[in-house]
Protein backbone atom coordinates (compact mmCIF):
# COMPACT_ATOMS: atom_id res chain seq x y z
CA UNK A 1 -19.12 6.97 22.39
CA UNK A 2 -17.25 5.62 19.65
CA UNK A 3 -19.51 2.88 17.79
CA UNK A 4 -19.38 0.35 15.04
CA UNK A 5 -20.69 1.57 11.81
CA UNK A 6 -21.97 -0.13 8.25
CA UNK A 7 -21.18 2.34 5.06
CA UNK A 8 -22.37 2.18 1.47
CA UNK A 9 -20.55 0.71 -1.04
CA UNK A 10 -20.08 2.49 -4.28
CA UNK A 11 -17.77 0.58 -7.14
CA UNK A 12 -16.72 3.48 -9.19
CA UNK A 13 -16.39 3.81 -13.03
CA UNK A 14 -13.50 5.53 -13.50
CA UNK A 15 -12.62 7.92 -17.02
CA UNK A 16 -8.97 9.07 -16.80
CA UNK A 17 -7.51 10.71 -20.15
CA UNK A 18 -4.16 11.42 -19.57
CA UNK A 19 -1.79 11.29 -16.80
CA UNK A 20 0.50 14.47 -15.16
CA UNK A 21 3.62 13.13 -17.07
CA UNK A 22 3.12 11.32 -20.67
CA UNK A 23 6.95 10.66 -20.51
CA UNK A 24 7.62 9.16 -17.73
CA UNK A 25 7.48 5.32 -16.81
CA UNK A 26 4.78 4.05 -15.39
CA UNK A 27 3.86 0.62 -13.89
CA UNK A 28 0.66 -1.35 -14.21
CA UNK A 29 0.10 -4.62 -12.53
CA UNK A 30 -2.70 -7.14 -13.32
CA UNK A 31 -4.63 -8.83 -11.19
CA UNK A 32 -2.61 -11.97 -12.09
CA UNK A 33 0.27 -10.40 -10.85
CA UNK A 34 1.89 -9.73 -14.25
CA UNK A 35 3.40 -6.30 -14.31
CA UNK A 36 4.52 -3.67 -17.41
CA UNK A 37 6.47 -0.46 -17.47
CA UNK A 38 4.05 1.65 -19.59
CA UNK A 39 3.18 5.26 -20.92
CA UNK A 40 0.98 7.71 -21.04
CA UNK A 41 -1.84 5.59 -19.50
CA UNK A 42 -5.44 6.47 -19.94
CA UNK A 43 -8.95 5.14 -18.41
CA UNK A 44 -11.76 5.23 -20.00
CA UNK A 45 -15.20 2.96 -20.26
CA UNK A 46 -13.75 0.18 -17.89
CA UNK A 47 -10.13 -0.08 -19.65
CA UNK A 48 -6.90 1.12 -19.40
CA UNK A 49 -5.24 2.42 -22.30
CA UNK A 50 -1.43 3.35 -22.52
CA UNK A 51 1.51 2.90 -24.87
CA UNK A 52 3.53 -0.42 -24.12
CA UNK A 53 7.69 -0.60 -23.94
CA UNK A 54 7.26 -0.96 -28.07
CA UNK A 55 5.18 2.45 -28.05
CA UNK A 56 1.59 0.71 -29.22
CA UNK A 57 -1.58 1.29 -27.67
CA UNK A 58 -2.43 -1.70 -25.87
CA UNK A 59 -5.84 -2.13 -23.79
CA UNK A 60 -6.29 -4.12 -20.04
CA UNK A 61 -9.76 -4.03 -18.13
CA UNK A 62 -10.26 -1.82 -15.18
CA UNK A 63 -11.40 -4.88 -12.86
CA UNK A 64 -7.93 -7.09 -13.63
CA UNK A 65 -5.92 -4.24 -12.71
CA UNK A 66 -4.40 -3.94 -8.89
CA UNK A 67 -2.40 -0.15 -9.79
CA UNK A 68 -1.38 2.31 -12.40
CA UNK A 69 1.44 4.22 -10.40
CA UNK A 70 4.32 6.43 -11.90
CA UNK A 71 7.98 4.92 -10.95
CA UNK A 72 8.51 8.55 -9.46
CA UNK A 73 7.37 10.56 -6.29
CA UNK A 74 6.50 13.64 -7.59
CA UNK A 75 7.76 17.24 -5.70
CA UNK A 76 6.57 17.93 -2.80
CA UNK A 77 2.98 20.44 -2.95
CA UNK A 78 2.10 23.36 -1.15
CA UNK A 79 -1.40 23.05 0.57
CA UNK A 80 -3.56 25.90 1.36
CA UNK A 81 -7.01 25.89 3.35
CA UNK A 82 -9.63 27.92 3.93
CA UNK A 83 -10.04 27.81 7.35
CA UNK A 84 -7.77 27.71 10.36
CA UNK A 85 -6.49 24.99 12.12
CA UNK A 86 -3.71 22.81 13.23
CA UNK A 87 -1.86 21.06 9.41
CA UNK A 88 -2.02 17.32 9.90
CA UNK A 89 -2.15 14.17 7.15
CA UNK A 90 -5.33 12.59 8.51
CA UNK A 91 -5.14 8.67 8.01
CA UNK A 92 -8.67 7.31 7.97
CA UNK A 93 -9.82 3.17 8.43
CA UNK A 94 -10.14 2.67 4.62
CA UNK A 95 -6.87 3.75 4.45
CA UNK A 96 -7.55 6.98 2.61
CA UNK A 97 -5.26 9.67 3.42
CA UNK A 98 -5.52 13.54 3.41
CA UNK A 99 -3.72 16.45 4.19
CA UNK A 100 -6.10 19.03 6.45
CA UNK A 101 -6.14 21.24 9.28
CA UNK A 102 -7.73 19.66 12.35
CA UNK A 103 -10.08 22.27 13.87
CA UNK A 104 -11.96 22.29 17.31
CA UNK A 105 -15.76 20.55 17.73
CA UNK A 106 -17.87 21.14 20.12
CA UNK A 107 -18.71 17.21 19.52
CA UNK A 108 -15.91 14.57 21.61
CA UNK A 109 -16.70 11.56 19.35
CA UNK A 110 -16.38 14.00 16.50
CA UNK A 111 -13.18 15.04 14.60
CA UNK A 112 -13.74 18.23 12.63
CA UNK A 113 -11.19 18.84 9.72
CA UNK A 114 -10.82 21.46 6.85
CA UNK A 115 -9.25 20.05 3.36
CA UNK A 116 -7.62 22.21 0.44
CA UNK A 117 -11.11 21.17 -1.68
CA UNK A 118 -13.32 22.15 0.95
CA UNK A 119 -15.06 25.62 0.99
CA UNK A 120 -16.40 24.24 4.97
CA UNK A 121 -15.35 22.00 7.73
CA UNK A 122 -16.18 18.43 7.45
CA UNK A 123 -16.47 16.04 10.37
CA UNK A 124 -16.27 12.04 11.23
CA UNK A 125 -16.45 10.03 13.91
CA UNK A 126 -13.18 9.54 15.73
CA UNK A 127 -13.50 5.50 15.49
CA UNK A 128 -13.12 6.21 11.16
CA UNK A 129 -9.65 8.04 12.03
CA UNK A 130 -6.49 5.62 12.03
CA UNK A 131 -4.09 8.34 12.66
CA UNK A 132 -2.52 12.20 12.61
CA UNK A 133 0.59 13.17 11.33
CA UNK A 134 1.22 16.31 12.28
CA UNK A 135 5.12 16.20 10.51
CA UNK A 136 6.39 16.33 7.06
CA UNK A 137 7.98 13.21 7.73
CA UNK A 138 6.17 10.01 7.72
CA UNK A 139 5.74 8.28 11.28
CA UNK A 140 5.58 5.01 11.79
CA UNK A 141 2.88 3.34 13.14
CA UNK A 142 3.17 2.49 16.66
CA UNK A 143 2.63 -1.11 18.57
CA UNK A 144 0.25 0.43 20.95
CA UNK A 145 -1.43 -3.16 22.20
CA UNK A 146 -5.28 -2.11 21.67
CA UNK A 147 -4.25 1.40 23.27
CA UNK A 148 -4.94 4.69 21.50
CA UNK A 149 -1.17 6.81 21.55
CA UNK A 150 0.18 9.92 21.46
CA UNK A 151 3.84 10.56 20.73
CA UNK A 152 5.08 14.42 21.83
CA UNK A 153 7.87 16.28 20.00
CA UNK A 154 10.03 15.38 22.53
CA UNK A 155 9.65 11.56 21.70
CA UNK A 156 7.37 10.99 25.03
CA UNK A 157 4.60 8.57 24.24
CA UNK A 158 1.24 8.61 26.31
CA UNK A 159 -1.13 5.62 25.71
CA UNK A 160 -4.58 4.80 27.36
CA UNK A 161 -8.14 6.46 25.79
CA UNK A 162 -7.86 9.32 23.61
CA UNK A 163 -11.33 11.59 24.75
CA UNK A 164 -11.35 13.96 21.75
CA UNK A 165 -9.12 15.84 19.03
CA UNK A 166 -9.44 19.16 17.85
CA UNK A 167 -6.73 22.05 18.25
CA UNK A 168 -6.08 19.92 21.54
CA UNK A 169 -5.98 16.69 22.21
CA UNK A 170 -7.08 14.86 25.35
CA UNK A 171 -6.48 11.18 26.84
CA UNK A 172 -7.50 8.66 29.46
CA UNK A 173 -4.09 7.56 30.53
CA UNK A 174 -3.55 5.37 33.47
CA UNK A 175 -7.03 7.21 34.69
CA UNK A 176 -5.75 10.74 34.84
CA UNK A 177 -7.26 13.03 31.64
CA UNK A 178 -3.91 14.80 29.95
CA UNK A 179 -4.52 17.54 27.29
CA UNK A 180 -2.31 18.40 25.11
CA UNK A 181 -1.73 21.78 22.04
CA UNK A 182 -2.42 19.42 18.97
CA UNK A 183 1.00 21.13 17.49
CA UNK A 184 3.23 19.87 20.59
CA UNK A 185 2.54 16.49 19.36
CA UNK A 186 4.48 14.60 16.29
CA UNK A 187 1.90 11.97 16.41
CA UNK A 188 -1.38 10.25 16.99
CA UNK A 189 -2.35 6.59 16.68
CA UNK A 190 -5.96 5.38 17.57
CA UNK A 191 -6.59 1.78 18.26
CA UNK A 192 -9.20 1.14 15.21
CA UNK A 193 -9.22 -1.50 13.02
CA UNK A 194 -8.68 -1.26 9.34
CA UNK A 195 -11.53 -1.24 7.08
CA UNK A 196 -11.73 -2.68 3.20
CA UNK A 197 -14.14 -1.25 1.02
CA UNK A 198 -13.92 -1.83 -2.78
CA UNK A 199 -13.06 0.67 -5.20
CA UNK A 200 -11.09 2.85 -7.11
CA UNK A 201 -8.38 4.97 -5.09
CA UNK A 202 -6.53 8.07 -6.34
CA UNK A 203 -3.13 9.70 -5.21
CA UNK A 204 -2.32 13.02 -5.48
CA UNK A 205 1.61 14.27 -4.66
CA UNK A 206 1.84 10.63 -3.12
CA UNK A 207 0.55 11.51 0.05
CA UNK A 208 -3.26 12.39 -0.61
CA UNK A 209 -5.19 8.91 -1.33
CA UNK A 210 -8.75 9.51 -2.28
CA UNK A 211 -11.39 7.04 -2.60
CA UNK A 212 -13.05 8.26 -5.55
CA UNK A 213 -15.13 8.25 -9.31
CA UNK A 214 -15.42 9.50 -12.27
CA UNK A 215 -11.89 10.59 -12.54
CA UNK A 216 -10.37 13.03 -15.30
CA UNK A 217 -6.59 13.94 -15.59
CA UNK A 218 -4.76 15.30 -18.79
CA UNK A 219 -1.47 16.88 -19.23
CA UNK A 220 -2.94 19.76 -20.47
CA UNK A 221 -5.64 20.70 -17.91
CA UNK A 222 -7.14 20.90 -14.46
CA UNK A 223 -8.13 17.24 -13.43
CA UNK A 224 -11.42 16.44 -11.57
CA UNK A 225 -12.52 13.76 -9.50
CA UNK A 226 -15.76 12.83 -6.65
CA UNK A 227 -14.13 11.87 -3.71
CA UNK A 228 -16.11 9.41 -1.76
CA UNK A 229 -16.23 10.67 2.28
CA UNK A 230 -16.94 9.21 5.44
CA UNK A 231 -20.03 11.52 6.56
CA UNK A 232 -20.90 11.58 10.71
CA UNK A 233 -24.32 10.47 10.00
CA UNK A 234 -24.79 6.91 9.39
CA UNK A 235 -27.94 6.80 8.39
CA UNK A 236 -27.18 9.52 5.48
CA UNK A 237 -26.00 7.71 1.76
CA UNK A 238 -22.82 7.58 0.96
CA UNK A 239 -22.05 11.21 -0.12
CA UNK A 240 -18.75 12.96 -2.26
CA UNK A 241 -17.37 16.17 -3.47
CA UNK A 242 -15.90 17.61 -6.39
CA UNK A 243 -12.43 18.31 -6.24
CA UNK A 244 -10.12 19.74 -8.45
CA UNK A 245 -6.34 19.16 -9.18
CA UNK A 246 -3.30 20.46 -11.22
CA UNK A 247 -2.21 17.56 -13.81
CA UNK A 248 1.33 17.46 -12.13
CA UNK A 249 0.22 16.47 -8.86
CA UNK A 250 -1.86 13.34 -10.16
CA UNK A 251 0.48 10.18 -8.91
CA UNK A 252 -1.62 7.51 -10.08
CA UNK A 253 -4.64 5.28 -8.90
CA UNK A 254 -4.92 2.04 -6.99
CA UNK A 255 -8.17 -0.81 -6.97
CA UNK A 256 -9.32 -2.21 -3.88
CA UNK A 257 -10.71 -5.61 -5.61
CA UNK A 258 -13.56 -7.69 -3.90
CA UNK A 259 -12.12 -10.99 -4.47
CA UNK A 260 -8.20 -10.81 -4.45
CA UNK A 261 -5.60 -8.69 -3.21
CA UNK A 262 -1.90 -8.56 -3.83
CA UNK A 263 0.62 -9.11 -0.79
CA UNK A 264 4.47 -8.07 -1.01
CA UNK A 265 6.49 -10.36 -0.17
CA UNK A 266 9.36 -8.31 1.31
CA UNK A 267 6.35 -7.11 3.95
CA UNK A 268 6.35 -10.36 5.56
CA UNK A 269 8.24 -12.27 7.58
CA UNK A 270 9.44 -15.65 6.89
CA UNK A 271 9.00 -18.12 9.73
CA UNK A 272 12.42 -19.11 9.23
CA UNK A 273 15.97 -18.54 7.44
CA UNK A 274 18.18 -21.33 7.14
CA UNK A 275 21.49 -22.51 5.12
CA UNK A 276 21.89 -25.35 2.34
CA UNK A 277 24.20 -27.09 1.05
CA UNK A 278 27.10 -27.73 3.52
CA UNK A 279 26.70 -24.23 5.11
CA UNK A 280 25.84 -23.91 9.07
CA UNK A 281 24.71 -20.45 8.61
CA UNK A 282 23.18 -18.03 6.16
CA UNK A 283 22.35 -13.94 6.30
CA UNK A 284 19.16 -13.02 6.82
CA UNK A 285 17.22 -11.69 3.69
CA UNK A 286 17.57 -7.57 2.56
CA UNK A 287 14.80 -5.57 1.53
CA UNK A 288 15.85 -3.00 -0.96
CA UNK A 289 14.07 0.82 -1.27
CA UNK A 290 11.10 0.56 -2.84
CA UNK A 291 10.80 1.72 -6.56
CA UNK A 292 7.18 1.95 -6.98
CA UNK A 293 6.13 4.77 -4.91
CA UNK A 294 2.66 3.72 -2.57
CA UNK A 295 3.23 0.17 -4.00
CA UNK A 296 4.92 -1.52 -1.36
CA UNK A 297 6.86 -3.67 -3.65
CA UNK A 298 10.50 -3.69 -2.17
CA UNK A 299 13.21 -5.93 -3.64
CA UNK A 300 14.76 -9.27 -1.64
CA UNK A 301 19.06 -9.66 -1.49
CA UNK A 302 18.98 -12.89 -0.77
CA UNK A 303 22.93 -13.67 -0.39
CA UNK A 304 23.27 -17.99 -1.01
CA UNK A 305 22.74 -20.38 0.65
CA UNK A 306 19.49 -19.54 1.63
CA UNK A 307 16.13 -21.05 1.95
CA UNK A 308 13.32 -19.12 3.47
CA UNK A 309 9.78 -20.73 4.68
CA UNK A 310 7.15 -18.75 4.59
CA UNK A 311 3.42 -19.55 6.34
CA UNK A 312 0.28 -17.97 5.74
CA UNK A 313 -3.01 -17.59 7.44
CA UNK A 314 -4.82 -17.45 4.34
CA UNK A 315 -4.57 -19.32 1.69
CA UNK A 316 -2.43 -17.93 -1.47
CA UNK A 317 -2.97 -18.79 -5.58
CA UNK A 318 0.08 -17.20 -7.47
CA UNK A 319 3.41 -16.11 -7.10
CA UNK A 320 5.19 -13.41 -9.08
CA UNK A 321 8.78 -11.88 -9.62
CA UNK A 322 12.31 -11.38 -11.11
CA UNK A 323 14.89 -13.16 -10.59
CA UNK A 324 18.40 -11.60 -10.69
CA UNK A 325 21.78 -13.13 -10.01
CA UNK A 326 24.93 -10.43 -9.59
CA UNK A 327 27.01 -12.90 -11.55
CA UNK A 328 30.49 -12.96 -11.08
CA UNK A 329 32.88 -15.67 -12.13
CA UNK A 330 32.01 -18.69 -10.13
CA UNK A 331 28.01 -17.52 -9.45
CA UNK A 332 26.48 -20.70 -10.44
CA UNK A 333 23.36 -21.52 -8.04
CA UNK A 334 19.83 -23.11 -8.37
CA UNK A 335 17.01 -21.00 -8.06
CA UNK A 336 14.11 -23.41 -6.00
CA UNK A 337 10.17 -22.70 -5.76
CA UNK A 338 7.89 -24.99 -3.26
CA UNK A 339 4.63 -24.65 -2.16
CA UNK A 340 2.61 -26.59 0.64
CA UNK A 341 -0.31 -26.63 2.93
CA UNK A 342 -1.44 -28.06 6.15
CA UNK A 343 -2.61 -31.02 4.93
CA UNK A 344 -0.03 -31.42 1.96
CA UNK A 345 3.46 -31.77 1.82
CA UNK A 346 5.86 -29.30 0.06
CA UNK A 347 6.59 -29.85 -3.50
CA UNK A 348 8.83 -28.32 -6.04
CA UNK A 349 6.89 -26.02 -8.35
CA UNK A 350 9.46 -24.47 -10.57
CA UNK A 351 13.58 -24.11 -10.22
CA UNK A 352 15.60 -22.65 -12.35
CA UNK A 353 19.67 -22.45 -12.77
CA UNK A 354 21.60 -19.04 -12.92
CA UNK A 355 24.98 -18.64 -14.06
CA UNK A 356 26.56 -16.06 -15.80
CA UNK A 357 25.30 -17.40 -18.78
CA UNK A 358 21.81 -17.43 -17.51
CA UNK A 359 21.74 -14.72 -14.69
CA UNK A 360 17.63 -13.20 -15.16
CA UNK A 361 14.28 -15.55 -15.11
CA UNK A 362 11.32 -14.06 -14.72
CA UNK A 363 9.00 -16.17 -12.09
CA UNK A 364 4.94 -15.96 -12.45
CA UNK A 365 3.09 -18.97 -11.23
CA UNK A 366 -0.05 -20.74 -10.06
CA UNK A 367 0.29 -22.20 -6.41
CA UNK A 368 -1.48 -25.29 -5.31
CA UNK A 369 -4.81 -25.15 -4.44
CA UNK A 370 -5.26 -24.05 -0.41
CA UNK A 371 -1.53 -23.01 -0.23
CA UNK A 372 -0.28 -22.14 2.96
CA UNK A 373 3.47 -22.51 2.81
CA UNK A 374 5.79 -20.89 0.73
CA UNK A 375 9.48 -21.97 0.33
CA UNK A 376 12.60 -20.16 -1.53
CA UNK A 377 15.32 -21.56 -2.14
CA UNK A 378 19.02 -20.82 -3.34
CA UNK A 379 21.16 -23.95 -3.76
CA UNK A 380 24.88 -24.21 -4.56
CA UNK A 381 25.90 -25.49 -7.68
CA UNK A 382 28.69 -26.48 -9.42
CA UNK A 383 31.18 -24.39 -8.35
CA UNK A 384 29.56 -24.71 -4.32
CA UNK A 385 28.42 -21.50 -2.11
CA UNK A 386 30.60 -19.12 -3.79
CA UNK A 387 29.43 -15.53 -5.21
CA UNK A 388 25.71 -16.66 -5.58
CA UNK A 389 23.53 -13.35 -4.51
CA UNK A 390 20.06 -13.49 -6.11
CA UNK A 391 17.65 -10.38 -5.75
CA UNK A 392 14.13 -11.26 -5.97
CA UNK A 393 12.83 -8.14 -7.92
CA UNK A 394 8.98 -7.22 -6.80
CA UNK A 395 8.00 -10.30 -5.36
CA UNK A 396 4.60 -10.48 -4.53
CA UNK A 397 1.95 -13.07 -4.16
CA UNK A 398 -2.03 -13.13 -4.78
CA UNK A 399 -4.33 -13.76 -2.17
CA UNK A 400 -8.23 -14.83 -2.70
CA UNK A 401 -10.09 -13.08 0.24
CA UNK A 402 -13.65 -12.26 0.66
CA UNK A 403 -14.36 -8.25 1.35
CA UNK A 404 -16.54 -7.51 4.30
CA UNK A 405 -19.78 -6.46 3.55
CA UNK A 406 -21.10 -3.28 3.62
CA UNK A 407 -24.81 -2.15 3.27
């Protein structure tokens, strides 16, 4: 039976030299949600070292760092195993991701899997497993309302109790057992619940995303890295592995802080769009691609007049982005910041005017204390509702949470 299970923490010190391409951009952002395009970054000691837009070495600590990520996906890599198998990107709790080949286990509440860095099959309990992706096309996650799911290759979904996964998979739906080839499936989604744990994460060809420590990358030469596994036994310490990487596929590194955490804005939804000025109605807000790769920062097209409200469960400290008007002749439009709480009433924080002779700001604020409402606004001005489109570049927002914790 699947059970609940308590892991070992282990906060990583990290010593990176070099990373897989000194001249490209890069993009580091701080734990106070400032962010810089940098190069040829480095980590060593509990610091990050790179080469700022000017091309000095400049110096940030490890722990006030949320990622180091290259503004590029790198090409796509060929994986090889060991062992035989069905190819899948395993998606585990912690949200660490790796490409494998699922195997059969004698062992239902088991899943056995074989990695490129493993010389033998490794196995975890299915209730660590988030997902399989058994395409070279990322699926997205399904709304499966507490059920575990299967979706076919033919776009048929099955949902109900998934019994065990190997080279087939089988599941409790609507009280008859269905097995399935793993291979005629495109997808499977298990109804387990996402899992923090601190630390430092590394990507490899964007797709791998390794807990790990004591990291090494160069340019030059084969990088190394422990990778921190689940492990079947609960009662065994938290073990890793050795792995080994070319320098092109390293794709950058990501911390999973104790305290804080950065939310994208253009992930949530705002609890309401509505005109200003004279206007009876307004577009909804545009999220533009992502240009981070694995950061989830998207951009906002906000097309005036706009406001949009925002609520949070939790309570948010700091706000963060740029601010772009696509000025044309008559863009003239004020740019409008509030913040609120339950208890509080919205005030203004910070506004700003854009014209074409002012048509960038860049925003990065402290919130009120126990903020729980966010509000953007894009008023007319002097020339009324006419060609004012703003795009919020990046916007993101920092959250204080407490980490569950783990013994």
């Amino acid at each position: 039976m699947r059970s609940s299970l308590r892991f070992s923490v282990i906060i990583p010190t990290v010593f990176l030299s070099c990373v897989s391409n000194a001249n490209a951009d890069w993009h580091l952002l701080r734990t106070d949600l400032t962010m810089s395009e940098i190069r040829s970054p480095r980590i060593e000691r509990g610091m990050v070292h790179y080469l700022d837009q000017t091309g000095f070495e400049t110096t940030t600590p490890l722990d006030q760092v949320f990622f180091v990520l290259p503004s590029e996906r790198g090409p796509q890599w060929e994986y090889t195993f060991a062992g035989s198998g069905t190819p899948a990107l395993i998606h585990l709790t912690d949200d660490q991701r790796l490409q494998a080949q699922i195997q059969d286990n004698e062992n239902p509440d088991l899943l056995q899997f074989i990695t490129e860095f493993d010389s033998e099959p490794r196995t975890i309990p299915l209730d660590q497993l988030r997902s399989l992706d058994m395409t070279t096309d990322t699926q997205t996650p399904i709304d499966n309302n507490g059920n575990d799911t299967i979706r076919l290759l033919n776009n048929d979904t099955l949902t109900g109790f998934i019994e065990s996964i190997g080279e087939s998979v089988s599941i409790d739906s609507d009280g008859m057992i269905r097995t399935f080839q793993l291979n005629q499936a495109s997808f499977v989604q298990l109804a387990t619940d996402a899992t923090i744990i601190p630390g430092t994460y590394l990507y490899l060809d964007a797709e791998n995303r390794m807990r790990s420590h004591s990291i090494t990358a160069s340019t030059s030469s084969v990088g190394t890295a422990q990778s921190l596994i689940f492990q079947s036994d609960t009662n065994a310490p938290t073990r890793s592995i050795l792995i080994e990487f070319e320098p092109q596929r390293f794709a950058g590194i990501e911390m999973e802080l104790e305290s804080a955490s950065m939310i994208p804005l253009a992930a949530l939804t705002p609890e309401s769009t509505t005109p200003t000025g004279d206007r009876s109605w307004t577009q909804s807000p545009s999220t533009l691609i992502e240009q981070i790769p694995n950061s989830g920062l998207n951009d906002l097209d906000l097309k005036a007049p706009i406001q949009l409200h925002y609520q949070f469960e939790s309570p948010v400290s700091r706000f963060a982005c740029i601010a772009d008007l696509i000025a044309d002749r008559w863009s003239d439009c004020e740019l409008i910041i509030s913040a609120g709480s339950d208890s509080t009433p919205l005030v203004e924080i910070e506004s700003h005017r854009l014209n074409t002779m002012r048509d960038q700001v860049e925003i990065s604020i402290d919130l009120p204390q126990n903020t729980t409402e966010l509000v953007i606004s894009v008023e007319p001005g002097i020339n009324g509702p006419i060609q004012d489109r703003v795009i919020l570049r990046k916007p993101r927002l920092l959250i204080e949470r407490p980490l569950p914790q783990f013994e």
